[in-house]
Protein backbone atom coordinates (compact mmCIF):
# COMPACT_ATOMS: atom_id res chain seq x y z
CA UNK A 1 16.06 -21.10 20.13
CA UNK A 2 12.87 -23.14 18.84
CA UNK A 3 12.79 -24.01 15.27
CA UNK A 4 11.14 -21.19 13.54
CA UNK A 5 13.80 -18.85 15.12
CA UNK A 6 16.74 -21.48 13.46
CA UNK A 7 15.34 -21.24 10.07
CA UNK A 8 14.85 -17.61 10.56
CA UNK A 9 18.80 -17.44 11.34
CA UNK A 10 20.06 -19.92 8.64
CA UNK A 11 17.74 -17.75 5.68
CA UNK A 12 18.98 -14.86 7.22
CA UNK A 13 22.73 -16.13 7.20
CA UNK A 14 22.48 -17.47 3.79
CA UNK A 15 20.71 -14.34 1.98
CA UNK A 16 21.44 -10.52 1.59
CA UNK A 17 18.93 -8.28 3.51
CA UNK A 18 15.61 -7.63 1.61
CA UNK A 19 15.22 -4.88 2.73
CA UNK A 20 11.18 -4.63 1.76
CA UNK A 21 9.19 -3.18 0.79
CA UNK A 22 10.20 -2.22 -2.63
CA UNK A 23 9.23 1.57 -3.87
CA UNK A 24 9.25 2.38 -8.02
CA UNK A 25 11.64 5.13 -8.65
CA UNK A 26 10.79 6.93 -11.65
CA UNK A 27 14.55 8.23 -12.30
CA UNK A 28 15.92 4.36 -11.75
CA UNK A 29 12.12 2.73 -14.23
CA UNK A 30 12.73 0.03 -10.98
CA UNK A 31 12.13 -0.52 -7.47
CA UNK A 32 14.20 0.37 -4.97
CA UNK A 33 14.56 -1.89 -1.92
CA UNK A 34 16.33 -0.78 1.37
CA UNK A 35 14.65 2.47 1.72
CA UNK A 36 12.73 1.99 5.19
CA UNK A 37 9.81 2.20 3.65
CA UNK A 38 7.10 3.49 4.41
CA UNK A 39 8.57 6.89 5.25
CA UNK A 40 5.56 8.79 4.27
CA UNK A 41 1.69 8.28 3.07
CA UNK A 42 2.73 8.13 -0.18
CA UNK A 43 5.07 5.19 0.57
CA UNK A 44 2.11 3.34 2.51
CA UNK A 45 -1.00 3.93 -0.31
CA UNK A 46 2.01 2.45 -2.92
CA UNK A 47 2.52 -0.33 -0.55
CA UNK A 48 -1.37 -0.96 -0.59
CA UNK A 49 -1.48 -0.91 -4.05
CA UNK A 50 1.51 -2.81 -4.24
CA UNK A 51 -0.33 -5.30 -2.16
CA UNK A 52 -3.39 -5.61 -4.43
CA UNK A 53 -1.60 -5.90 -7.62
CA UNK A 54 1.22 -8.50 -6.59
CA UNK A 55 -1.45 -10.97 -6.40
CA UNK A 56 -1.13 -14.19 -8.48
CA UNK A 57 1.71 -12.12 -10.34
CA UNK A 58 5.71 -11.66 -9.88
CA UNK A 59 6.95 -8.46 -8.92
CA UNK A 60 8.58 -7.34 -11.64
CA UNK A 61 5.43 -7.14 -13.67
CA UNK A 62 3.50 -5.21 -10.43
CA UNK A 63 6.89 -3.02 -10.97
CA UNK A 64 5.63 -2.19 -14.67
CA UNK A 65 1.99 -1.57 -13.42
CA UNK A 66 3.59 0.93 -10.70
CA UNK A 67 5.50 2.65 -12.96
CA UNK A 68 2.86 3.36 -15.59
CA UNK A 69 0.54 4.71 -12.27
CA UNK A 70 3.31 6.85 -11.45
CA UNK A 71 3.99 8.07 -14.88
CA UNK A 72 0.23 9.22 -15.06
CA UNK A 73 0.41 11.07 -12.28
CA UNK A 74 -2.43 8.97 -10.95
CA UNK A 75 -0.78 7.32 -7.98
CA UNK A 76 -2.08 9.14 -4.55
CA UNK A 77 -5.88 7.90 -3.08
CA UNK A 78 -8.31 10.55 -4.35
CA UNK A 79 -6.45 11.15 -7.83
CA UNK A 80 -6.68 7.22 -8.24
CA UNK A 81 -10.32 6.94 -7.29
CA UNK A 82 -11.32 9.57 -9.55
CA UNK A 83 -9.86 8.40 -12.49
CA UNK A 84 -11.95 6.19 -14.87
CA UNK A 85 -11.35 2.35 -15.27
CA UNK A 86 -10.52 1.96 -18.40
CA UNK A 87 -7.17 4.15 -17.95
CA UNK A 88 -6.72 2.22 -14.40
CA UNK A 89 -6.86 -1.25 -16.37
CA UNK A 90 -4.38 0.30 -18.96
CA UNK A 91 -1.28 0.89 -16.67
CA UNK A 92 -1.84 -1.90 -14.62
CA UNK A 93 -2.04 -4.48 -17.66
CA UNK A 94 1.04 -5.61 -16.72
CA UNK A 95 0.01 -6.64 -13.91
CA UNK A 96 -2.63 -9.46 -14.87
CA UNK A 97 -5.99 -9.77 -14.36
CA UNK A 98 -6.39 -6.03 -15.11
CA UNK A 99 -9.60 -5.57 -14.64
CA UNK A 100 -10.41 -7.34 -11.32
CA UNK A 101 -7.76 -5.65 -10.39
CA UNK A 102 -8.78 -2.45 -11.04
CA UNK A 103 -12.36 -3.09 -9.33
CA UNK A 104 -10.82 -4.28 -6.35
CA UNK A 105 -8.23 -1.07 -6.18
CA UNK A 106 -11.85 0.69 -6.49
CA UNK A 107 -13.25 -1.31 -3.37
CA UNK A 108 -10.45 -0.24 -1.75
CA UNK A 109 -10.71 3.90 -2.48
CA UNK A 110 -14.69 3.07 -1.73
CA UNK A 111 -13.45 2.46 1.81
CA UNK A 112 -11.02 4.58 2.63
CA UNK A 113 -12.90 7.27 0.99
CA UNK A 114 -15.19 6.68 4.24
CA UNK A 115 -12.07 8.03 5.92
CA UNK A 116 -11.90 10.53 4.41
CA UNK A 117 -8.66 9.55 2.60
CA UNK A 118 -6.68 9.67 5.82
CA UNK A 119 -4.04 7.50 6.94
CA UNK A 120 -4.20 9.23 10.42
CA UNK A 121 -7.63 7.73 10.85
CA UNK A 122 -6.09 4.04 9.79
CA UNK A 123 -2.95 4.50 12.28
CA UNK A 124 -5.86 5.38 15.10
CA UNK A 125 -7.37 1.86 14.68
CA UNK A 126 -6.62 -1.11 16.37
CA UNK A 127 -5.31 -3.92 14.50
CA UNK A 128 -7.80 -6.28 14.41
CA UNK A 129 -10.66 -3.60 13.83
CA UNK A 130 -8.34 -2.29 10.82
CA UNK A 131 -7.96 -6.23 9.72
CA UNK A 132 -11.66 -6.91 10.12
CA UNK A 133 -12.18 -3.42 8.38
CA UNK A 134 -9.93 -4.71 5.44
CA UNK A 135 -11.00 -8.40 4.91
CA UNK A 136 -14.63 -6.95 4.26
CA UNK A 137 -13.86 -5.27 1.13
CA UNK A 138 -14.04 -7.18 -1.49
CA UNK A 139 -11.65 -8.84 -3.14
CA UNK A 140 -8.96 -7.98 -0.34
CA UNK A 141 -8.18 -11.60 1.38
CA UNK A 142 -6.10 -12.24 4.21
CA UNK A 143 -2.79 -11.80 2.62
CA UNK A 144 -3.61 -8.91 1.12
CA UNK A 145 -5.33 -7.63 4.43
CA UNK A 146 -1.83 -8.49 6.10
CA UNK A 147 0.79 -7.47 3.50
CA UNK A 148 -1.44 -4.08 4.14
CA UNK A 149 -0.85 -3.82 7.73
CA UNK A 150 2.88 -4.95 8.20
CA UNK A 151 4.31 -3.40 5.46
CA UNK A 152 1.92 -0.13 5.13
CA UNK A 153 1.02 0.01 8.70
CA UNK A 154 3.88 -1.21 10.54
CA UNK A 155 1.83 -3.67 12.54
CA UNK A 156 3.16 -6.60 13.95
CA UNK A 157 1.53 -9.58 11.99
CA UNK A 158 3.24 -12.36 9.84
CA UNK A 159 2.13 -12.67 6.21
CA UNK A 160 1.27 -16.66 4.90
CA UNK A 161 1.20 -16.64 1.50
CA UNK A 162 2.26 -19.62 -1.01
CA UNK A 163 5.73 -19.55 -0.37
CA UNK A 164 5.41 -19.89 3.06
CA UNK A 165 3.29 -22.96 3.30
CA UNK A 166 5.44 -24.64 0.70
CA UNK A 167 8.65 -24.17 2.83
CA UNK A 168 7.22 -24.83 6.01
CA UNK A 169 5.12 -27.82 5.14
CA UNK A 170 8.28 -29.38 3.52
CA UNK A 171 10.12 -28.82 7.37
CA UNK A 172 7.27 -30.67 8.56
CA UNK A 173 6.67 -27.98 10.84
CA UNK A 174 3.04 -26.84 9.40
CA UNK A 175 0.85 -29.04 7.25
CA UNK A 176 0.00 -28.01 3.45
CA UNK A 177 -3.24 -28.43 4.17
CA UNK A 178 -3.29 -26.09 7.29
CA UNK A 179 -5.50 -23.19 7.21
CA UNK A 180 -4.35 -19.45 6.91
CA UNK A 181 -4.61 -18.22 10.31
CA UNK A 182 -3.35 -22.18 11.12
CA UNK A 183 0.14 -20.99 10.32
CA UNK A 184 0.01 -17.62 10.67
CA UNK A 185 -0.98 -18.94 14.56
CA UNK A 186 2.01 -20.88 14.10
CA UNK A 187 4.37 -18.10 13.39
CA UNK A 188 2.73 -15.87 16.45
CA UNK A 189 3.52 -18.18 18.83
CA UNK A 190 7.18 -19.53 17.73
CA UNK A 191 8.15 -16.28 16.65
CA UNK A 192 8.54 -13.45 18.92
CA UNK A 193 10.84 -10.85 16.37
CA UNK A 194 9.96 -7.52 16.38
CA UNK A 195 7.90 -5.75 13.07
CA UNK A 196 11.25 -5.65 11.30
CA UNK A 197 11.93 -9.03 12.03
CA UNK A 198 8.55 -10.02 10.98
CA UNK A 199 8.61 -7.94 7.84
CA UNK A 200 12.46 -9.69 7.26
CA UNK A 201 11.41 -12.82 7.63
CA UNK A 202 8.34 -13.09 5.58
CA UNK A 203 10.91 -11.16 2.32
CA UNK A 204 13.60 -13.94 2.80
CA UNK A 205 10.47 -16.85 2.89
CA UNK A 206 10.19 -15.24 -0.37
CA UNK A 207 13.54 -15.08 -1.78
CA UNK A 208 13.90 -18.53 -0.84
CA UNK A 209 10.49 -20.09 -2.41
CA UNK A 210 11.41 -18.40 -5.50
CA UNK A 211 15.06 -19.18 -6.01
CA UNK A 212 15.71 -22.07 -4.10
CA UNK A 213 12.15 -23.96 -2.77
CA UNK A 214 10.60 -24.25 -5.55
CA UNK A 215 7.57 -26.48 -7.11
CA UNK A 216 10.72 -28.65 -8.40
CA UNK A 217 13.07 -27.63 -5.25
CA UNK A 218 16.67 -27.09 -5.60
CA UNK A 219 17.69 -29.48 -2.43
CA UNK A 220 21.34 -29.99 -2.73
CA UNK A 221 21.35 -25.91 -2.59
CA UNK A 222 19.40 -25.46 0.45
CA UNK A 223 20.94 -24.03 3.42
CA UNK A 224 17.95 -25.82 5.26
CA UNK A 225 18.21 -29.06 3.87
CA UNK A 226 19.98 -30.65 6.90
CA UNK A 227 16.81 -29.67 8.80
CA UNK A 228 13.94 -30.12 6.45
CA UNK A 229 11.96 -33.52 6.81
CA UNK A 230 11.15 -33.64 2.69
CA UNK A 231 15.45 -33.34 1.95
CA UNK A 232 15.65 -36.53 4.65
CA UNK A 233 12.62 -38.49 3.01
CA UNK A 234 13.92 -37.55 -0.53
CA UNK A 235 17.74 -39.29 0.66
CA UNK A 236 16.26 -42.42 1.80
């Protein structure tokens, strides 16, 4: 077992399952995790959504933005595209950055529009054709692009976001100044999990750069600390 495949074990060991990706129920005004998601195309254009609006934001305020989509009735491709901006920017407020947002969620519907709205013609494509498809709509960047094709599309590709090179760089296993596809290159190669394993591993990353990793990390909690090269520096 190389060293990507202990952490994996010890975050695993040491959290609940995540169970991602999250889906807003209406009845519950939350998300609901655990669900095997996505179980239909409803659950995947969410999860794109989803995708677009978590960035540079926690979830719980994409949860709001979700909700108030939902609420108008708005939340399904074509609806979406045809509704005007201004009542786009308005439920997804929450969400910061409203109206980017809502210009990139337009980019988006542009494209897929192409497609005729149809997730058949997305499952069709090969994963690097839909990931070169994705990255060249703008304001979609590659952890967007792959947060889109794990969770949405089931495809087998690890998601780097902040978290991730945070942890990792602190193991002394990647470098914080490595590039994106550095350590996603990283996780390819030392990581041979299946989709659920990748999706799994990227939610606990997650849970653990938010609870326990943190800008000002929470060492003396860590279930990694015995391993991580910062926790050894830090003791000297």
């Amino acid at each position: 077992m190389n060293e990507a495949e202990k952490i994996y074990s010890m975050l695993a060991g040491t959290y609940r399952k995540q169970g991602w990706w999250p889906i807003y129920s209406k009845e519950k005004d939350s998300s609901e995790y655990g669900l095997g998601a996505p179980r239909d195309d409803a659950d995947r254009f969410e999860i794109i959504i989803g995708a677009i609006l978590t960035q540079n934001v926690a979830w719980i305020n994409v949860e709001k933005a979700l909700g108030a989509l939902k609420k108008n009735k708005i939340l399904s491709p074509r609806k979406l595209h045809k509704t005007d901006d201004q009542l786009i920017a308005s439920c997804i407020r929450p969400a910061g950055y409203y109206n980017q947002k809502t210009i990139k969620i337009k980019n988006f519907l542009n494209w897929f529009r192409s497609l005729n709205y149809s997730f058949d013609e997305l499952k069709k494509m090969k994963t690097e054709v839909l990931r070169k498809n994705l990255l060249e709509i703008k304001g979609v960047g590659p952890e967007t692009a792959d947060s889109i094709l794990l969770y949405a599309m089931n495809r087998k590709i690890f998601v780097i976001d902040a978290y991730t090179k945070r942890i990792f760089s602190r193991l002394n296993l990647t470098s914080i100044d490595d590039s994106y596809d550095s350590v996603q290159e990283f996780f390819h190669k030392e990581f041979k999990g299946t989709i659920k394993k990748y999706n799994e591993y990227h939610a606990l990353i997650v849970a653990h750069g938010k609870d326990i990793c943190k800008n000002k990390p929470l060492c003396s909690d860590c279930c990694l600390k015995d391993t991580c090269f910062y926790y050894s520096e830090m003791m000297r």
